[in-house]
N, C-alpha and C. Protein backbone atom coordinates (compact mmCIF):
# COMPACT_ATOMS: atom_id res chain seq x y z
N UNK A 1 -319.25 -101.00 65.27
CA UNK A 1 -318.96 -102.03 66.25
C UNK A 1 -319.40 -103.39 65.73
N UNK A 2 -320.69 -103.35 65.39
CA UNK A 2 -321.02 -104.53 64.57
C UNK A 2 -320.49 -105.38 63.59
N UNK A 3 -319.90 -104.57 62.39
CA UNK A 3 -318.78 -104.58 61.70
C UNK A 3 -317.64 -105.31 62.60
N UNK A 4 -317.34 -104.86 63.20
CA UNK A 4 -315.66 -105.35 63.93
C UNK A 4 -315.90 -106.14 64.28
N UNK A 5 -317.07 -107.16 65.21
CA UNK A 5 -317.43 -108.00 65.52
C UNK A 5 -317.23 -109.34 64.45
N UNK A 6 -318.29 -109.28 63.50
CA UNK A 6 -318.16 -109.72 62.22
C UNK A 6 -317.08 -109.99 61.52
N UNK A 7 -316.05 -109.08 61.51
CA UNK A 7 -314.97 -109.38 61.31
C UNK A 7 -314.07 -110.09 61.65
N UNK A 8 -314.33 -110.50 62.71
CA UNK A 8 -313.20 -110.50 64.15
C UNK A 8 -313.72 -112.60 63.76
N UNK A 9 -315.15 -112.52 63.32
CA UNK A 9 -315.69 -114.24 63.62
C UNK A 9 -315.61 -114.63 62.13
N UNK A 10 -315.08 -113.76 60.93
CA UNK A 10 -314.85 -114.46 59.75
C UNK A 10 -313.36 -114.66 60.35
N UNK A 11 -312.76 -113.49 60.50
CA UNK A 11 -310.69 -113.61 60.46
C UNK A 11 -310.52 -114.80 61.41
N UNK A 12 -311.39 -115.66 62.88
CA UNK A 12 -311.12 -116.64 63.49
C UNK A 12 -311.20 -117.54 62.36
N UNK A 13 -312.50 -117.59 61.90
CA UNK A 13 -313.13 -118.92 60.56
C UNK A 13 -311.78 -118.84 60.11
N UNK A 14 -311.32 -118.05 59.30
CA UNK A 14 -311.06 -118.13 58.16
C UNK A 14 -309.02 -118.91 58.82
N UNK A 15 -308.70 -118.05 59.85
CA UNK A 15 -307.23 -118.19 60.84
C UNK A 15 -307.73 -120.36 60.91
N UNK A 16 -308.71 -120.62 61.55
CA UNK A 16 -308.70 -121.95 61.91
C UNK A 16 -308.55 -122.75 60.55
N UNK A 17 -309.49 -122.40 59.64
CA UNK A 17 -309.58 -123.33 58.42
C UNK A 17 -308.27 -123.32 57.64
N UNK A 18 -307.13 -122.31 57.85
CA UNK A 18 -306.03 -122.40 57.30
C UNK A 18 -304.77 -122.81 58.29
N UNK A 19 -305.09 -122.79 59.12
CA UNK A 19 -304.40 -123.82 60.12
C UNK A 19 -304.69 -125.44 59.93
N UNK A 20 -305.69 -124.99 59.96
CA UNK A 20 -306.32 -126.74 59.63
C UNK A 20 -305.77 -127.63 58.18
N UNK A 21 -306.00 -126.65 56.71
CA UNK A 21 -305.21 -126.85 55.50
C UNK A 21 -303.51 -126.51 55.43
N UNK A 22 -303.08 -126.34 56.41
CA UNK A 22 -301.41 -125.93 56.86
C UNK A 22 -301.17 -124.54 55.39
N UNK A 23 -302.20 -123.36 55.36
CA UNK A 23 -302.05 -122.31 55.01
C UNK A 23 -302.06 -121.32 55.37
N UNK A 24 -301.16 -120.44 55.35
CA UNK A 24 -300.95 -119.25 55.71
C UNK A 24 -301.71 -118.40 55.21
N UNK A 25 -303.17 -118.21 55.83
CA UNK A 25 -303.74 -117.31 55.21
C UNK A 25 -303.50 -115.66 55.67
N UNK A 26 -302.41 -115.50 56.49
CA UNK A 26 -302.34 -114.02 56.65
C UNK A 26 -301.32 -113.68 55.92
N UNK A 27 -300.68 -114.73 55.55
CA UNK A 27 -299.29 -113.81 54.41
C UNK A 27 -300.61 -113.67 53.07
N UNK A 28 -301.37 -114.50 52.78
CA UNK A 28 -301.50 -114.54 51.42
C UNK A 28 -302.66 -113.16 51.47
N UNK A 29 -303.58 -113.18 52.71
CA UNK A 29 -304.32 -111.62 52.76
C UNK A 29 -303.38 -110.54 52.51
N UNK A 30 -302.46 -110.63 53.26
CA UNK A 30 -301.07 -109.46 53.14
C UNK A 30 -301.28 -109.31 51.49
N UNK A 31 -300.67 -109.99 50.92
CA UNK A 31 -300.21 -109.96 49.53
C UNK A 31 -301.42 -109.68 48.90
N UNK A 32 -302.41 -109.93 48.76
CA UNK A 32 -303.87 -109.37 48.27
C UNK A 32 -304.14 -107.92 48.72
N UNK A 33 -303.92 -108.12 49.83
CA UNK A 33 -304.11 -106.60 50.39
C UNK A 33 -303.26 -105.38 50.52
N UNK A 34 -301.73 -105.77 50.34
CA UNK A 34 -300.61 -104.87 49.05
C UNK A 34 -301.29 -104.44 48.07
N UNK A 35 -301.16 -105.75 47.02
CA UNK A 35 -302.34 -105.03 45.87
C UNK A 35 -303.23 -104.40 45.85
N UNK A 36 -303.78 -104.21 46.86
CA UNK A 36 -305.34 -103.23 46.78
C UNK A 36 -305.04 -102.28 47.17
N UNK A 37 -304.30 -102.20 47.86
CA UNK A 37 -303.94 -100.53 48.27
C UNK A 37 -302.89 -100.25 47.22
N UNK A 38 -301.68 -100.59 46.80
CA UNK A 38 -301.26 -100.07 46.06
C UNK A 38 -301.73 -99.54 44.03
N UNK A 39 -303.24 -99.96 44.05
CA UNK A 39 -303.82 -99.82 42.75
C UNK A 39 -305.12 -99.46 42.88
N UNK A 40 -305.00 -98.12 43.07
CA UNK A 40 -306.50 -97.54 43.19
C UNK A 40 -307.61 -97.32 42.37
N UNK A 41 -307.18 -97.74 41.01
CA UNK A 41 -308.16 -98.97 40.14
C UNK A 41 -309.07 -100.46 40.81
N UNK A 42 -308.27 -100.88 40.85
CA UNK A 42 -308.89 -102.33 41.60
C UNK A 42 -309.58 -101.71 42.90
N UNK A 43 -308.67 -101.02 43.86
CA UNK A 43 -309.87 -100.85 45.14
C UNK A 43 -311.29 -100.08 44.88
N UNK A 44 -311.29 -99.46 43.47
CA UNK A 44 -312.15 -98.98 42.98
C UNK A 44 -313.50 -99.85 42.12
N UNK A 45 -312.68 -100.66 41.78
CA UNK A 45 -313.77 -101.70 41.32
C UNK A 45 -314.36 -102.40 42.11
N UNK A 46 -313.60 -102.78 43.33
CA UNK A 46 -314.10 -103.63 44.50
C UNK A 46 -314.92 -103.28 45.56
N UNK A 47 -314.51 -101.99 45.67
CA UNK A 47 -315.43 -101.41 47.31
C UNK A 47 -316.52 -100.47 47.05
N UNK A 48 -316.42 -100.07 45.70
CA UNK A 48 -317.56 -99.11 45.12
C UNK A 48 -318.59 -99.86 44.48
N UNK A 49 -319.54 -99.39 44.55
CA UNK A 49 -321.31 -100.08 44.60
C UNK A 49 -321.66 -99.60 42.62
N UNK A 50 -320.15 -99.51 42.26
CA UNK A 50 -320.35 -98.81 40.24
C UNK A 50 -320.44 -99.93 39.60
N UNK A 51 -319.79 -101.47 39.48
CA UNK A 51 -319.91 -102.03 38.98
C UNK A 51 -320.56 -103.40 39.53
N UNK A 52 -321.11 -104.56 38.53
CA UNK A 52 -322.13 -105.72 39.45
C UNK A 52 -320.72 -106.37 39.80
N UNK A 53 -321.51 -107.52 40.35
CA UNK A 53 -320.73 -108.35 40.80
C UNK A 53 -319.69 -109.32 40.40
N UNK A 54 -320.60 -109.25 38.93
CA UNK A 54 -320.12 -109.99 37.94
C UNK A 54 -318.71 -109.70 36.97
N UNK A 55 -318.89 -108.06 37.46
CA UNK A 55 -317.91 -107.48 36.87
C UNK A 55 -316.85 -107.51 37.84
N UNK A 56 -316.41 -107.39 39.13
CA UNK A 56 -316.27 -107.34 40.39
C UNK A 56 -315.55 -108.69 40.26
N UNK A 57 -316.34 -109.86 40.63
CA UNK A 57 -315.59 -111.04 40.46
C UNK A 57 -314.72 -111.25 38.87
N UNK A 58 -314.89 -111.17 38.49
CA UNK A 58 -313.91 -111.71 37.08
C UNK A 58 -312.36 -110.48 37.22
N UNK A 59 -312.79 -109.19 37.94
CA UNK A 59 -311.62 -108.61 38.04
C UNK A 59 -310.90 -109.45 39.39
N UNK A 60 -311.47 -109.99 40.17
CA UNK A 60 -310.84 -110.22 41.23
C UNK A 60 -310.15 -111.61 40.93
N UNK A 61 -311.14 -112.19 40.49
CA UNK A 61 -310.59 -113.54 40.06
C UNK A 61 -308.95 -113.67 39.39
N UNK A 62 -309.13 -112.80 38.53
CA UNK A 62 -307.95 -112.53 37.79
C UNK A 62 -306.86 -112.08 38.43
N UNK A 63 -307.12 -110.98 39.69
CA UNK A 63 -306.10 -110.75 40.28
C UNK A 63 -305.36 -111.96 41.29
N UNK A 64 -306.72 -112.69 41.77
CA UNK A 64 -306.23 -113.74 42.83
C UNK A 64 -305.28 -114.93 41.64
N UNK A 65 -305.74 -115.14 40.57
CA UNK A 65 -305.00 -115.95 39.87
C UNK A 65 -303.33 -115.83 39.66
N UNK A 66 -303.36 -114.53 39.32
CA UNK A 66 -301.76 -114.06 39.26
C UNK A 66 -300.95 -113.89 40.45
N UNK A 67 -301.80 -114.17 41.43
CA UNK A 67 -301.01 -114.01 42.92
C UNK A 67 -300.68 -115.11 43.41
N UNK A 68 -301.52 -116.24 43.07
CA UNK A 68 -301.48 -117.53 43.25
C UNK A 68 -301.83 -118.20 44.54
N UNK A 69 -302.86 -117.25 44.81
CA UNK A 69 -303.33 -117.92 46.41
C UNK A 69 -304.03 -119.04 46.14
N UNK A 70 -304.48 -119.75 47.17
CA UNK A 70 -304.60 -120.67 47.68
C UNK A 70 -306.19 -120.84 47.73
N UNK A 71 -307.14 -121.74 47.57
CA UNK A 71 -307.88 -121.80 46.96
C UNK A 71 -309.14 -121.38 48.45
N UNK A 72 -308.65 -121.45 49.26
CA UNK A 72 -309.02 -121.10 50.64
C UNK A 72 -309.32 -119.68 49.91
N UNK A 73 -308.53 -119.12 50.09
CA UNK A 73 -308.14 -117.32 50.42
C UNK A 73 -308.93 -117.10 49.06
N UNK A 74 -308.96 -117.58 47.65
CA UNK A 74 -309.85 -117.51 46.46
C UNK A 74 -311.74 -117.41 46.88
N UNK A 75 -311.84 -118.96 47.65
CA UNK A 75 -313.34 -118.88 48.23
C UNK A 75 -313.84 -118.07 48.74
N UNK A 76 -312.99 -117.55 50.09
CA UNK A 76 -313.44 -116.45 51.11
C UNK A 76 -313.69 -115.36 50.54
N UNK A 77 -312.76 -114.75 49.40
CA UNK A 77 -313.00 -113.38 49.01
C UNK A 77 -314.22 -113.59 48.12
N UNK A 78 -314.06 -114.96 47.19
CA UNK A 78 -315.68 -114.54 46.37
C UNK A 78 -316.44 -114.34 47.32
N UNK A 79 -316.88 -115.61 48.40
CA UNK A 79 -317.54 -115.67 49.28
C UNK A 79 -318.11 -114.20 49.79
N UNK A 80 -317.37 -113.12 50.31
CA UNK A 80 -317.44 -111.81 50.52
C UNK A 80 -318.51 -110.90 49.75
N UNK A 81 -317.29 -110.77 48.74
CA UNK A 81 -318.10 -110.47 47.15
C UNK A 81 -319.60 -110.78 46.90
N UNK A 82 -319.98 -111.89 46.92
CA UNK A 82 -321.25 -112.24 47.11
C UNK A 82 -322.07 -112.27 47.52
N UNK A 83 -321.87 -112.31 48.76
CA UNK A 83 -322.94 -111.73 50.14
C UNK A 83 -322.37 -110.63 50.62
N UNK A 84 -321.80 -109.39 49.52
CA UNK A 84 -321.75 -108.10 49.38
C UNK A 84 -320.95 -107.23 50.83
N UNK A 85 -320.20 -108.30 51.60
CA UNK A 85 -319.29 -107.30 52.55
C UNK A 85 -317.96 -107.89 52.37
N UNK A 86 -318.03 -107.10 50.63
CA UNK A 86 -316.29 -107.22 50.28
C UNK A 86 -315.71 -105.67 51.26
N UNK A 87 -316.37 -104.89 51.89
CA UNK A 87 -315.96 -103.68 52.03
C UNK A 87 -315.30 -104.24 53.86
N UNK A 88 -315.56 -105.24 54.72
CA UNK A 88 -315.02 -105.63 55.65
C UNK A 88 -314.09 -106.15 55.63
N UNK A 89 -313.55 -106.53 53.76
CA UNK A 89 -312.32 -107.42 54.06
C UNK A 89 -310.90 -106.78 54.60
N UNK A 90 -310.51 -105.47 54.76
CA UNK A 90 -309.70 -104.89 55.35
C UNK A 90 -310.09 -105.04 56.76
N UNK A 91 -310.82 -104.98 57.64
CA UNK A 91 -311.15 -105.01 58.79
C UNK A 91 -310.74 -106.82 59.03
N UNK A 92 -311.01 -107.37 58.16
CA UNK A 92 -310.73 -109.14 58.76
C UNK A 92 -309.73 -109.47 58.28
N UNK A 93 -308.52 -108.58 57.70
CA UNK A 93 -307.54 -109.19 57.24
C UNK A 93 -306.58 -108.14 58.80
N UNK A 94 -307.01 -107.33 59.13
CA UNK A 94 -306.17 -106.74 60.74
C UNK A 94 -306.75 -107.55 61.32
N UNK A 95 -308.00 -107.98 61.70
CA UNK A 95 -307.99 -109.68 62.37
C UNK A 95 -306.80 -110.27 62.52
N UNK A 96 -306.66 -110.75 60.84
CA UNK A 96 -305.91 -111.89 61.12
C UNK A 96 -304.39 -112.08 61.42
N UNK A 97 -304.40 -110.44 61.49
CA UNK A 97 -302.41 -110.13 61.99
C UNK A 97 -302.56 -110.18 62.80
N UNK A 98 -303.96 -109.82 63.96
CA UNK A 98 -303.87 -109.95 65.14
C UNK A 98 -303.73 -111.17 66.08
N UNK A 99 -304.55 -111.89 65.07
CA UNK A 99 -304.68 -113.44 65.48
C UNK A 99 -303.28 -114.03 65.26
N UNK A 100 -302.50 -113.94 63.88
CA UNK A 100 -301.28 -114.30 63.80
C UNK A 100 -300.18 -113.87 64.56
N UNK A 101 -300.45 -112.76 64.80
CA UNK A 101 -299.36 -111.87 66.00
C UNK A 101 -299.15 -112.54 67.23
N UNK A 102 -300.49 -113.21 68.06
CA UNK A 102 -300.79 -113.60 69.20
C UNK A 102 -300.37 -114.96 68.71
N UNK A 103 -300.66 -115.92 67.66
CA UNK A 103 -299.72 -117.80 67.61
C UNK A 103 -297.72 -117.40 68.15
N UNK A 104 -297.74 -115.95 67.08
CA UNK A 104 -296.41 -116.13 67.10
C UNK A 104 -296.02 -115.75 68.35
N UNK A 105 -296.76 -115.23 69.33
CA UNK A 105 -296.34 -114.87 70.81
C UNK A 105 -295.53 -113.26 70.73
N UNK A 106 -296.07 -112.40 69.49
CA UNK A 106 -296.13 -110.86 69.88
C UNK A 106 -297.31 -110.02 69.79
N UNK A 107 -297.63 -108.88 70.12
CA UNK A 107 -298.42 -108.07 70.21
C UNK A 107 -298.22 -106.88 69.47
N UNK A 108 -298.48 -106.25 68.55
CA UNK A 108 -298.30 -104.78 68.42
C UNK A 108 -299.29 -103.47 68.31
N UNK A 109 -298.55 -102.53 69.16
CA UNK A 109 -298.96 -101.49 69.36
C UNK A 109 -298.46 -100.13 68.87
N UNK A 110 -298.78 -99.00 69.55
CA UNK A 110 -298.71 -97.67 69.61
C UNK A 110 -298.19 -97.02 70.52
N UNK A 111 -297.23 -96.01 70.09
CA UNK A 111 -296.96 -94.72 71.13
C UNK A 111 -296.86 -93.60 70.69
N UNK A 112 -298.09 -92.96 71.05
CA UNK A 112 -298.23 -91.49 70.45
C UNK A 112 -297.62 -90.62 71.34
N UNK A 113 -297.08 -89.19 70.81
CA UNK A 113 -296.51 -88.28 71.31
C UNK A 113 -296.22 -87.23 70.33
N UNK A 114 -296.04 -85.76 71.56
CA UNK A 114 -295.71 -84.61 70.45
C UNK A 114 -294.50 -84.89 69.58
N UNK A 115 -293.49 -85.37 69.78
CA UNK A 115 -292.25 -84.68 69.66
C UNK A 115 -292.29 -85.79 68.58
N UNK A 116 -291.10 -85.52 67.45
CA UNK A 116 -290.78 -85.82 65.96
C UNK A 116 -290.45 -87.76 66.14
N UNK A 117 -290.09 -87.91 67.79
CA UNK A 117 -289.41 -89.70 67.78
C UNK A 117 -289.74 -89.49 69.25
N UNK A 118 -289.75 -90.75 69.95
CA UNK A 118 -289.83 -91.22 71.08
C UNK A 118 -288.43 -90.94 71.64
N UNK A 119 -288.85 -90.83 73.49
CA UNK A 119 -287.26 -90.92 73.95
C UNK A 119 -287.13 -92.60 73.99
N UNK A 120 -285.74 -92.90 73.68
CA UNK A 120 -285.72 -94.06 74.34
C UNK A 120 -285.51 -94.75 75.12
N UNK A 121 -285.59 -94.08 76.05
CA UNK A 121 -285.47 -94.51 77.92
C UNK A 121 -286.85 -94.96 78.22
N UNK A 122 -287.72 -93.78 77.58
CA UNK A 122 -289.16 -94.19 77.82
C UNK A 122 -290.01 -95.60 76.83
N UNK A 123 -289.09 -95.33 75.40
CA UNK A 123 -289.67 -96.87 74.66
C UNK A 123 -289.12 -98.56 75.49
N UNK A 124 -288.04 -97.93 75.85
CA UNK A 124 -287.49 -99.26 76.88
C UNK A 124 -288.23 -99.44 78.23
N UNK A 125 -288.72 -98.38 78.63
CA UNK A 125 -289.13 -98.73 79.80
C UNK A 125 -290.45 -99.66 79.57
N UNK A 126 -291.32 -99.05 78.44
CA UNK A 126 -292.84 -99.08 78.50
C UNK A 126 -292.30 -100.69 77.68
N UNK A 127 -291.83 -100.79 76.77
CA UNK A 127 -291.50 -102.15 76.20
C UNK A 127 -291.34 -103.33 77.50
N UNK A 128 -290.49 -103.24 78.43
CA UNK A 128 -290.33 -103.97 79.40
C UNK A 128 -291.46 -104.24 80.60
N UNK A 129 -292.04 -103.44 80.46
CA UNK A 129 -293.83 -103.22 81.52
C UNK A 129 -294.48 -103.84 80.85
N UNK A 130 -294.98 -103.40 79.09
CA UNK A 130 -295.62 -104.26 78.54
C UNK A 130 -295.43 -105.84 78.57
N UNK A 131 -294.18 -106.47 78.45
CA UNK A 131 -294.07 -107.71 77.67
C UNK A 131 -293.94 -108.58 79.66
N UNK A 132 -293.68 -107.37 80.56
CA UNK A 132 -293.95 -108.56 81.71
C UNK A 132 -295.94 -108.45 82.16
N UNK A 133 -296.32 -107.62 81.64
CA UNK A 133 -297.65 -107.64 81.88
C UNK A 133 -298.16 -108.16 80.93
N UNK A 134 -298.11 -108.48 79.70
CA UNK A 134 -298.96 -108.83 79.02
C UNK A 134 -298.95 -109.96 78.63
N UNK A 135 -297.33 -110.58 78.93
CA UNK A 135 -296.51 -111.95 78.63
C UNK A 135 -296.66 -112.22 77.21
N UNK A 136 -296.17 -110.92 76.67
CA UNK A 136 -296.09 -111.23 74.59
C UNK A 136 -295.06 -110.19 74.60
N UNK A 137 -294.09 -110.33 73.83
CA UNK A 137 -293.61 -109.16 73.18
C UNK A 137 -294.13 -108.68 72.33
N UNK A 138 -294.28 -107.10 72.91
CA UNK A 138 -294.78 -106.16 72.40
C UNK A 138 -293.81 -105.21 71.07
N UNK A 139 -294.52 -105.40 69.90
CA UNK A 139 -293.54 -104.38 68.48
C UNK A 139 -294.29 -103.39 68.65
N UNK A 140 -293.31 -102.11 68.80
CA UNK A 140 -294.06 -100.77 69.57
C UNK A 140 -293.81 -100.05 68.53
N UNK A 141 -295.00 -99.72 67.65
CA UNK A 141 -294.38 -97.81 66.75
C UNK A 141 -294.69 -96.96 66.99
N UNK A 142 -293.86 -95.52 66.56
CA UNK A 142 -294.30 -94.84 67.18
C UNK A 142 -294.72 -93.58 66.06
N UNK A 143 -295.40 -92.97 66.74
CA UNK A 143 -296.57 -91.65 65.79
C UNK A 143 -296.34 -90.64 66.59
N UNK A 144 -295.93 -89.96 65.71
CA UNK A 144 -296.61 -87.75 65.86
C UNK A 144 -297.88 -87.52 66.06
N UNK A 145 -298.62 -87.00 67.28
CA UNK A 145 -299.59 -86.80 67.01
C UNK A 145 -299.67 -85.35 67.88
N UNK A 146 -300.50 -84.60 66.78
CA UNK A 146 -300.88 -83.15 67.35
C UNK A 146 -302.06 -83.30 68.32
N UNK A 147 -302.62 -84.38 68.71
CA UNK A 147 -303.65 -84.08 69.91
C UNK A 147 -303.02 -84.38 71.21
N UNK A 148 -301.76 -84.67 71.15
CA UNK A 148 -300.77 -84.72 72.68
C UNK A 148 -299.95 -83.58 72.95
N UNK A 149 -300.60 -82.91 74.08
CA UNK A 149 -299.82 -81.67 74.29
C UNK A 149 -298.14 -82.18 75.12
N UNK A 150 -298.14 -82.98 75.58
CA UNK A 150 -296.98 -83.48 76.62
C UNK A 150 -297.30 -84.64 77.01
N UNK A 151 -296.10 -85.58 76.86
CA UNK A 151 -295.98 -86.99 77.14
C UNK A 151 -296.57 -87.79 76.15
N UNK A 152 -296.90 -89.74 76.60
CA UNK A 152 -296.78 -90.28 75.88
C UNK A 152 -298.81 -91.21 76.15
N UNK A 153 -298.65 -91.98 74.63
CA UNK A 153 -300.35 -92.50 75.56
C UNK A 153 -299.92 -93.90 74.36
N UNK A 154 -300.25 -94.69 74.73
CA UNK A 154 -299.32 -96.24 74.35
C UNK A 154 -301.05 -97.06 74.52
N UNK A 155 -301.21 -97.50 73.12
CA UNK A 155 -302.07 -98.76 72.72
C UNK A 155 -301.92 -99.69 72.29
N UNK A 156 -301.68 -100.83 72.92
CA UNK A 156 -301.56 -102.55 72.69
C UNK A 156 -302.78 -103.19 72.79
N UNK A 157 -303.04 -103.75 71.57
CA UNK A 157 -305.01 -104.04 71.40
C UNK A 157 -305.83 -103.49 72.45
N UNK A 158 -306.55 -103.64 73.10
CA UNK A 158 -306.90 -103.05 73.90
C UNK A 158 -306.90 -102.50 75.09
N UNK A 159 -305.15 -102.53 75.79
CA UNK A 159 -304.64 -101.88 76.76
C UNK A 159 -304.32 -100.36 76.21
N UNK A 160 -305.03 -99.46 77.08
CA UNK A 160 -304.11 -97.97 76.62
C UNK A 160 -303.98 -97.74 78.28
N UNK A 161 -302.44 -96.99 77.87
CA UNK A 161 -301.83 -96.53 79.04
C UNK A 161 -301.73 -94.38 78.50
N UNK A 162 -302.31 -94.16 79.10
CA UNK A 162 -302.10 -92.31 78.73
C UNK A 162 -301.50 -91.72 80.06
N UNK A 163 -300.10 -91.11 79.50
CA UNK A 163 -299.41 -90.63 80.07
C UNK A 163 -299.39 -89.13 79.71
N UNK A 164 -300.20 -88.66 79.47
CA UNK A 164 -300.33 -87.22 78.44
C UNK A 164 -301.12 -86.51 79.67
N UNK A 165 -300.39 -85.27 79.47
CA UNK A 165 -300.92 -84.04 80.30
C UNK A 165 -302.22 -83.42 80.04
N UNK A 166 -302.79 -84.14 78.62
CA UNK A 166 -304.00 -84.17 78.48
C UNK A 166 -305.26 -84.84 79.28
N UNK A 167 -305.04 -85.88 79.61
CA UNK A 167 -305.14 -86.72 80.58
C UNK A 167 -305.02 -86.73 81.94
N UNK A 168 -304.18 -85.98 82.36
CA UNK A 168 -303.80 -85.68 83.77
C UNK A 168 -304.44 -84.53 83.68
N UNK A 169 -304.63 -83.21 83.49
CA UNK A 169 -305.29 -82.12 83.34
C UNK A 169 -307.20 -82.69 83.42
N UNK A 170 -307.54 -83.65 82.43
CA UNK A 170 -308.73 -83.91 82.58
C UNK A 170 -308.95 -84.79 83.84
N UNK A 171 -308.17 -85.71 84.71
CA UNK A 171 -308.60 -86.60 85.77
C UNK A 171 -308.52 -84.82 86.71
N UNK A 172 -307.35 -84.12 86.92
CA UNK A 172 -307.80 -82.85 87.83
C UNK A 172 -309.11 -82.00 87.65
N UNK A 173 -309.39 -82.31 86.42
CA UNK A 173 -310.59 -81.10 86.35
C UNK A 173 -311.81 -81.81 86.67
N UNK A 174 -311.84 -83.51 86.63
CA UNK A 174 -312.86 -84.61 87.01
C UNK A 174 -312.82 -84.44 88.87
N UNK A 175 -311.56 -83.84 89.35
CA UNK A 175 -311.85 -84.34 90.93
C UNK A 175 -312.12 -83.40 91.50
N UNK A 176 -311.34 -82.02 90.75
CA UNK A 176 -312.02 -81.15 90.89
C UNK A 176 -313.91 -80.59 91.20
N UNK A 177 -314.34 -80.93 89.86
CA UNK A 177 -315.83 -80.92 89.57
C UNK A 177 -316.29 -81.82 90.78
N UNK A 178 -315.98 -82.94 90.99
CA UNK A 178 -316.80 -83.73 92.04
C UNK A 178 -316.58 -83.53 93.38
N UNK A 179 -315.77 -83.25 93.68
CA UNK A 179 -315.44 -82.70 95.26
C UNK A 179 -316.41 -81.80 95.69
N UNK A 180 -317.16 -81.02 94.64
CA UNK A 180 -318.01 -79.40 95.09
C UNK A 180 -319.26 -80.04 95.47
């Protein structure tokens, strides 16, 4: 929790100061953060406690050079690096989609369920509830998940709506228990 917190007050810092320099610092995290997941070399040099810092920065450096960010998005990550919570920078770079999601006036979420795809009577419905309740359009994906026995359970930052018989089974067995 602490962590997310932390995160949440670099990805503002970092969202204002590139507003302020008219930079896009969430495309250019994007593009840094492609690279790191797609080269499990580099995320290996970076998030593992094997090599110093020294070694750490000169690989990173090099990578930020060929990417050509912006001298903002260069600082912050040494910055990280240095006072050793390069391992939050995934956590403050979903910050900053979140933060960017909300300028551009959408939201995105989740809809979990058993079955292989959503119906789409039900993605239209819940799409249209969301975006008059929340006043953002909501980009909804959707997931398989084996812990939903029936129906659907829908997370937009921190709205969840559970429509799952998992859920309904546990509020009966809650009114159950307390009634005695």
């Amino acid at each position: 929790m602490k962590e997310a917190l932390v995160a949440r007050a670099y990805a503002q810092s970092i969202y204002q100061l590139g507003e302020e320099q008219k930079i896009d610092v969430t495309d250019e995290m994007t593009k840094l953060t492609e690279v790191i997941n797609e080269n499990n070399d580099l995320e290996t040099v970076l998030f593992l406690d094997v090599f110093t810092i020294e070694e750490k920065q000169a690989v990173l450096n090099d990578v930020l050079g060929k990417l050509g960010l912006s001298s903002l998005v260069k600082n912050v990550v040494n910055f990280l690096m240095e006072e050793k919570r390069i391992g939050i920078l995934p956590l403050i770079f979903k910050e900053l989609v979140v933060l960017d999601d909300h300028k551009k006036g959408f939201m995105r979420g989740i809809i979990e369920g058993r079955e292989d795809k959503v119906n789409e009577a039900f993605e239209k419905k819940i799409h249209t509830f969301l975006k008059e309740k929340l006043g953002s359009e909501p980009i909804l994906t959707y997931k398989k998940s084996e812990k939903v026995t029936a129906g659907y359970r829908v997370t937009v930052e921190d709205l969840q709506l559970d429509a799952t018989l998992d859920n309904q089974l546990d509020k009966l067995k809650s009114e159950i228990l307390n009634s005695q």
